[in-house]
Every structure is written in C-alpha cells, then in structure tokens.
Protein backbone atom coordinates (compact mmCIF):
# COMPACT_ATOMS: atom_id res chain seq x y z
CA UNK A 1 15.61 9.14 31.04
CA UNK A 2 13.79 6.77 28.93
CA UNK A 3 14.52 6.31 25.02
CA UNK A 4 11.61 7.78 23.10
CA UNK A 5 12.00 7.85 18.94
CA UNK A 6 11.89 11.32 17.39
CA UNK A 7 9.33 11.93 14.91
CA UNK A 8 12.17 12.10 12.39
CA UNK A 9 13.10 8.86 12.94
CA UNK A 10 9.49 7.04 12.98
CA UNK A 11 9.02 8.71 9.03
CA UNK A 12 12.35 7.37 8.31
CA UNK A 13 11.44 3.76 9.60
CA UNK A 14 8.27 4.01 7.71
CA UNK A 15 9.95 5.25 4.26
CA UNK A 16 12.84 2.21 5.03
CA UNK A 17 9.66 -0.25 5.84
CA UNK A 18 8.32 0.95 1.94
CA UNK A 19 11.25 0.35 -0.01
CA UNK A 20 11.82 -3.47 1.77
CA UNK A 21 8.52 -4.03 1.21
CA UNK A 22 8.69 -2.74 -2.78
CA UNK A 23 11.63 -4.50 -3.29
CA UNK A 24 9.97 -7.75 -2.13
CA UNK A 25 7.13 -7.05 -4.82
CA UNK A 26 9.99 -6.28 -7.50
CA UNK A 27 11.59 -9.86 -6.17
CA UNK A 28 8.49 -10.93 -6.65
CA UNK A 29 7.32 -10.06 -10.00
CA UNK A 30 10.43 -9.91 -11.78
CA UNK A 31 12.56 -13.12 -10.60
CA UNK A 32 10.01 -15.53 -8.69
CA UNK A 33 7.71 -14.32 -11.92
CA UNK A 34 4.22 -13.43 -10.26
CA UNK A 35 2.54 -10.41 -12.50
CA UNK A 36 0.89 -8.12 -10.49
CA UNK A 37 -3.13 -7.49 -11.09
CA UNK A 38 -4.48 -3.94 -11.46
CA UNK A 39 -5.35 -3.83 -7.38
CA UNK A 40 -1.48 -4.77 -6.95
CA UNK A 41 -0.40 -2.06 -9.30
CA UNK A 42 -2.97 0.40 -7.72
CA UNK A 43 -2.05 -0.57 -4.04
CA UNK A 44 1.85 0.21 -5.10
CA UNK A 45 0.95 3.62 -5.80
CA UNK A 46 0.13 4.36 -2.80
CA UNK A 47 3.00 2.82 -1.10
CA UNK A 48 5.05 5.02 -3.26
CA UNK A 49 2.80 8.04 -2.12
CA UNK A 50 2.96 7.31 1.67
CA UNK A 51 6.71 6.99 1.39
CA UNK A 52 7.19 10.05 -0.22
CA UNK A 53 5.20 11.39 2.16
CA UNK A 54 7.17 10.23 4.85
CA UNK A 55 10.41 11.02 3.16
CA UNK A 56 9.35 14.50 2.91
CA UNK A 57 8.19 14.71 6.43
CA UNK A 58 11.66 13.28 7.62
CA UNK A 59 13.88 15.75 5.73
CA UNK A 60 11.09 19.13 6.73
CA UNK A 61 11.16 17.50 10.20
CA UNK A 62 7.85 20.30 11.21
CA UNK A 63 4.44 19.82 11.44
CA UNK A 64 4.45 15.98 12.75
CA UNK A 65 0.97 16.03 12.86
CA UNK A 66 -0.15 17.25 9.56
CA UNK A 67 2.37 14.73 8.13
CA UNK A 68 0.89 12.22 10.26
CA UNK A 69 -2.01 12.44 8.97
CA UNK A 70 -1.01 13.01 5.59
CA UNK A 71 0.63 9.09 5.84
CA UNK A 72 -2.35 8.14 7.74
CA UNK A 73 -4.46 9.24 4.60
CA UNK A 74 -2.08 7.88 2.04
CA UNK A 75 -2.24 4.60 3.90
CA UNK A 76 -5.49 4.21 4.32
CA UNK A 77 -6.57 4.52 0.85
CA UNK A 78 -3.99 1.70 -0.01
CA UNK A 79 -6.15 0.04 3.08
CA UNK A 80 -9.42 0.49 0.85
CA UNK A 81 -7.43 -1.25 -2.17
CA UNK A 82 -5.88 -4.11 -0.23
CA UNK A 83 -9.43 -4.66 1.22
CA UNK A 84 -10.89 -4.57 -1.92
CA UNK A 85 -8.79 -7.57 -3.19
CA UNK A 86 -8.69 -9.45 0.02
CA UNK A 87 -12.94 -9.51 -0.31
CA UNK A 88 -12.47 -10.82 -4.53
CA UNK A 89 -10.09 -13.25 -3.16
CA UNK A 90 -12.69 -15.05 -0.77
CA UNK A 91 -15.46 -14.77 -3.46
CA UNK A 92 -17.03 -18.59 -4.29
CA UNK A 93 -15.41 -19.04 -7.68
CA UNK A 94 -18.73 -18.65 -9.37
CA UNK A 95 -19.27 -14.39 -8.13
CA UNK A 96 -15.47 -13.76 -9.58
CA UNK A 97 -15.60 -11.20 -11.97
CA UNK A 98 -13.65 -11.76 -15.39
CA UNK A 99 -10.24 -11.51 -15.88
CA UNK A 100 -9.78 -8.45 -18.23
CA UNK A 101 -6.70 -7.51 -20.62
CA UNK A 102 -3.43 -6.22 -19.22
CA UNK A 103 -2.56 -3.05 -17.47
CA UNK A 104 -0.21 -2.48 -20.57
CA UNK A 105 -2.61 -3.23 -23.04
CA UNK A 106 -5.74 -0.93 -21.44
CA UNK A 107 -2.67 2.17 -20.94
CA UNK A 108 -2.61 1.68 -25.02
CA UNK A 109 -5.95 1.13 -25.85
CA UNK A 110 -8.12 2.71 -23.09
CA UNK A 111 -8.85 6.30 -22.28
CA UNK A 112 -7.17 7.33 -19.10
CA UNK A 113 -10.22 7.66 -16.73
CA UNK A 114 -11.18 4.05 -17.60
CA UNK A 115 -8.14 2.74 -16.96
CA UNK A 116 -8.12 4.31 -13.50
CA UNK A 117 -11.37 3.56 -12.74
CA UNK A 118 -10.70 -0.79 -13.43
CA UNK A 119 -7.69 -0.42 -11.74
CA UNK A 120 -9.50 0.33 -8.60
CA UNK A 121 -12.30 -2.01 -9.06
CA UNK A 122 -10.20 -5.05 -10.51
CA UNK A 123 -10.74 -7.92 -11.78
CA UNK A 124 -10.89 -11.70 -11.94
CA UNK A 125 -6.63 -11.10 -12.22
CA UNK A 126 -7.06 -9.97 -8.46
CA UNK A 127 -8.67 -12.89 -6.97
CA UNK A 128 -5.98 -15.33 -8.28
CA UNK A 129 -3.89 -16.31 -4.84
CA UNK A 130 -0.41 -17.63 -5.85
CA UNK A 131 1.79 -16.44 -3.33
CA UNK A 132 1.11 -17.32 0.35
CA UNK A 133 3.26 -16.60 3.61
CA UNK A 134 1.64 -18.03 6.74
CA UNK A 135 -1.77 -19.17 5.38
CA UNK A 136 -1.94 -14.99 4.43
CA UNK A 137 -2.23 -13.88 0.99
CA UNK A 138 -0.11 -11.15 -0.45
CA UNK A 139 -2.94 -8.82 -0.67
CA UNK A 140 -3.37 -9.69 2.83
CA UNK A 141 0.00 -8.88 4.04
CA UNK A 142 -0.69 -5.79 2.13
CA UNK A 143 -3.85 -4.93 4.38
CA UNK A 144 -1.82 -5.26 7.48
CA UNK A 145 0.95 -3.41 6.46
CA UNK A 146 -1.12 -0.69 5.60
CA UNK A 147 -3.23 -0.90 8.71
CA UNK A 148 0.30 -0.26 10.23
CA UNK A 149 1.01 2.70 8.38
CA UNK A 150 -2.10 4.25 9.21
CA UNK A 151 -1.93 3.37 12.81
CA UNK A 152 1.87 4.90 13.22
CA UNK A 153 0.67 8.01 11.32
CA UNK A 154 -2.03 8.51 13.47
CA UNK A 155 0.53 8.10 16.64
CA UNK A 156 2.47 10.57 15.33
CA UNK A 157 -0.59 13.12 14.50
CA UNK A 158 -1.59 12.82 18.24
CA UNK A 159 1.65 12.39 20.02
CA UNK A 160 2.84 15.82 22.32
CA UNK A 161 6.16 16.89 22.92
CA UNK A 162 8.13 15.69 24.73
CA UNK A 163 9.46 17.72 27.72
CA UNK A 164 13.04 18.99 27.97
C-alpha cells in the first residue's frame, strides 16, 4: 500500500505554493522596495486566478479533471506573460521599448481596454532586471513556476482513480 496524494490535497499544495509565492512579491515590493512593471502586475492576476481555482477545486473536491485543466489554463496564460517579459528582458538595450507612465497613473487617465491591452504587452519597465536568485530573473522564476502549475494541472486532468 503505497502513499498516493488525493486530488484534494495536490489543489491545496498548489493554492499554499500561490500565497508563498505572493507573499514573496508583497516582501518584495513593499519592504525590499522593487515596483512591479505592468507584466508583473498582469502575471499576479493570474496567480490569483489559478489559486482560486484551485481553492475552489479543493473545497468541491469533483471533477479533478475539469479543474485540472481549468489550473492548467489559468497557468498557462500567466506562462504567455512570464514569457513575454523573460524575451524584453534579453532584448540588446537598443530594441527595448520605452518605459511608459505608471499602472496608477494609466487606471486614472486611460480608458480601460488600453490599459489592459499595455499591461499585456509591457514596456521598457519590464525589461529592467533588479532582482536575481541563481543567475534567474524574477520573471524567470515566474516562467517556471508557472510551467509547474500547468504541468501538475495537467497530471491531475489525466490521472485515473485509484483502485480500492
């Protein structure tokens, strides 16, 4: 009789893993003082959305699979975001787009939709590095915590039952 985690548990680990990891970008911006760039604010929405997510697949406990996917989903378009800013980080200096105003300032100035849309392209903001842990970039810790979450939904999307 082997130990096997229960689908439960695996959404609970991944809404635990999503709250560490927010609370290290809170650390982050708020007492080591790093402000976050559009791509950072865009990728934490969908941290937020894969953990609820997960947090609601955990307590419903039915329908693994669905919910599997529905992280897997979640994840990977945090995936597309992190990627995004990983490839404006290794731009030559001279293809960098321009830094533009703040998230604050464009939520007061700027129609919604255009907001949204710079928020996913970014902007010269996104390709500053200032923070790195192992040679890796935040952005690219991001990717590969994402990669993770998409990975472990897909597990649980495709694993069977187990048999009594």
């Amino acid at each position: 009789m082997g130990f096997a985690l229960q689908p439960r548990s695996v959404f609970g680990l991944i809404v635990i893993a999503i709250i560490g990891l927010f609370s290290f970008a809170l650390y982050t911006q708020y007492v080591i003082g790093l402000d976050p760039c559009p791509l950072c604010m865009t990728q934490r929405v969908f941290y937020v959305t894969t953990a609820v997510i997960a947090a609601i697949a955990a307590i419903h406990n039915r329908h693994k699979a669905v919910y599997g996917l529905l992280v897997a989903l979640s994840a990977l378009a945090g995936a597309g975001i992190a990627t995004r800013q990983v490839w404006l980080q290794h731009l030559p200096p001279n293809e960098v787009p321009a830094c533009g105003p703040s998230l604050e300032y464009m939520l007061q100035t700027l129609p919604f939709g255009e907001v949204f849309s710079r928020m996913l392209k970014g902007d010269g903001n996104c390709a500053i590095v200032d923070w790195r842990l192992l040679g890796l970039s935040m952005a690219e810790w991001s990717l590969l915590c994402f990669l993770f979450f998409i990975a472990v939904g897909v597990w649980q999307a495709m694993r069977r039952k187990r048999a009594q």
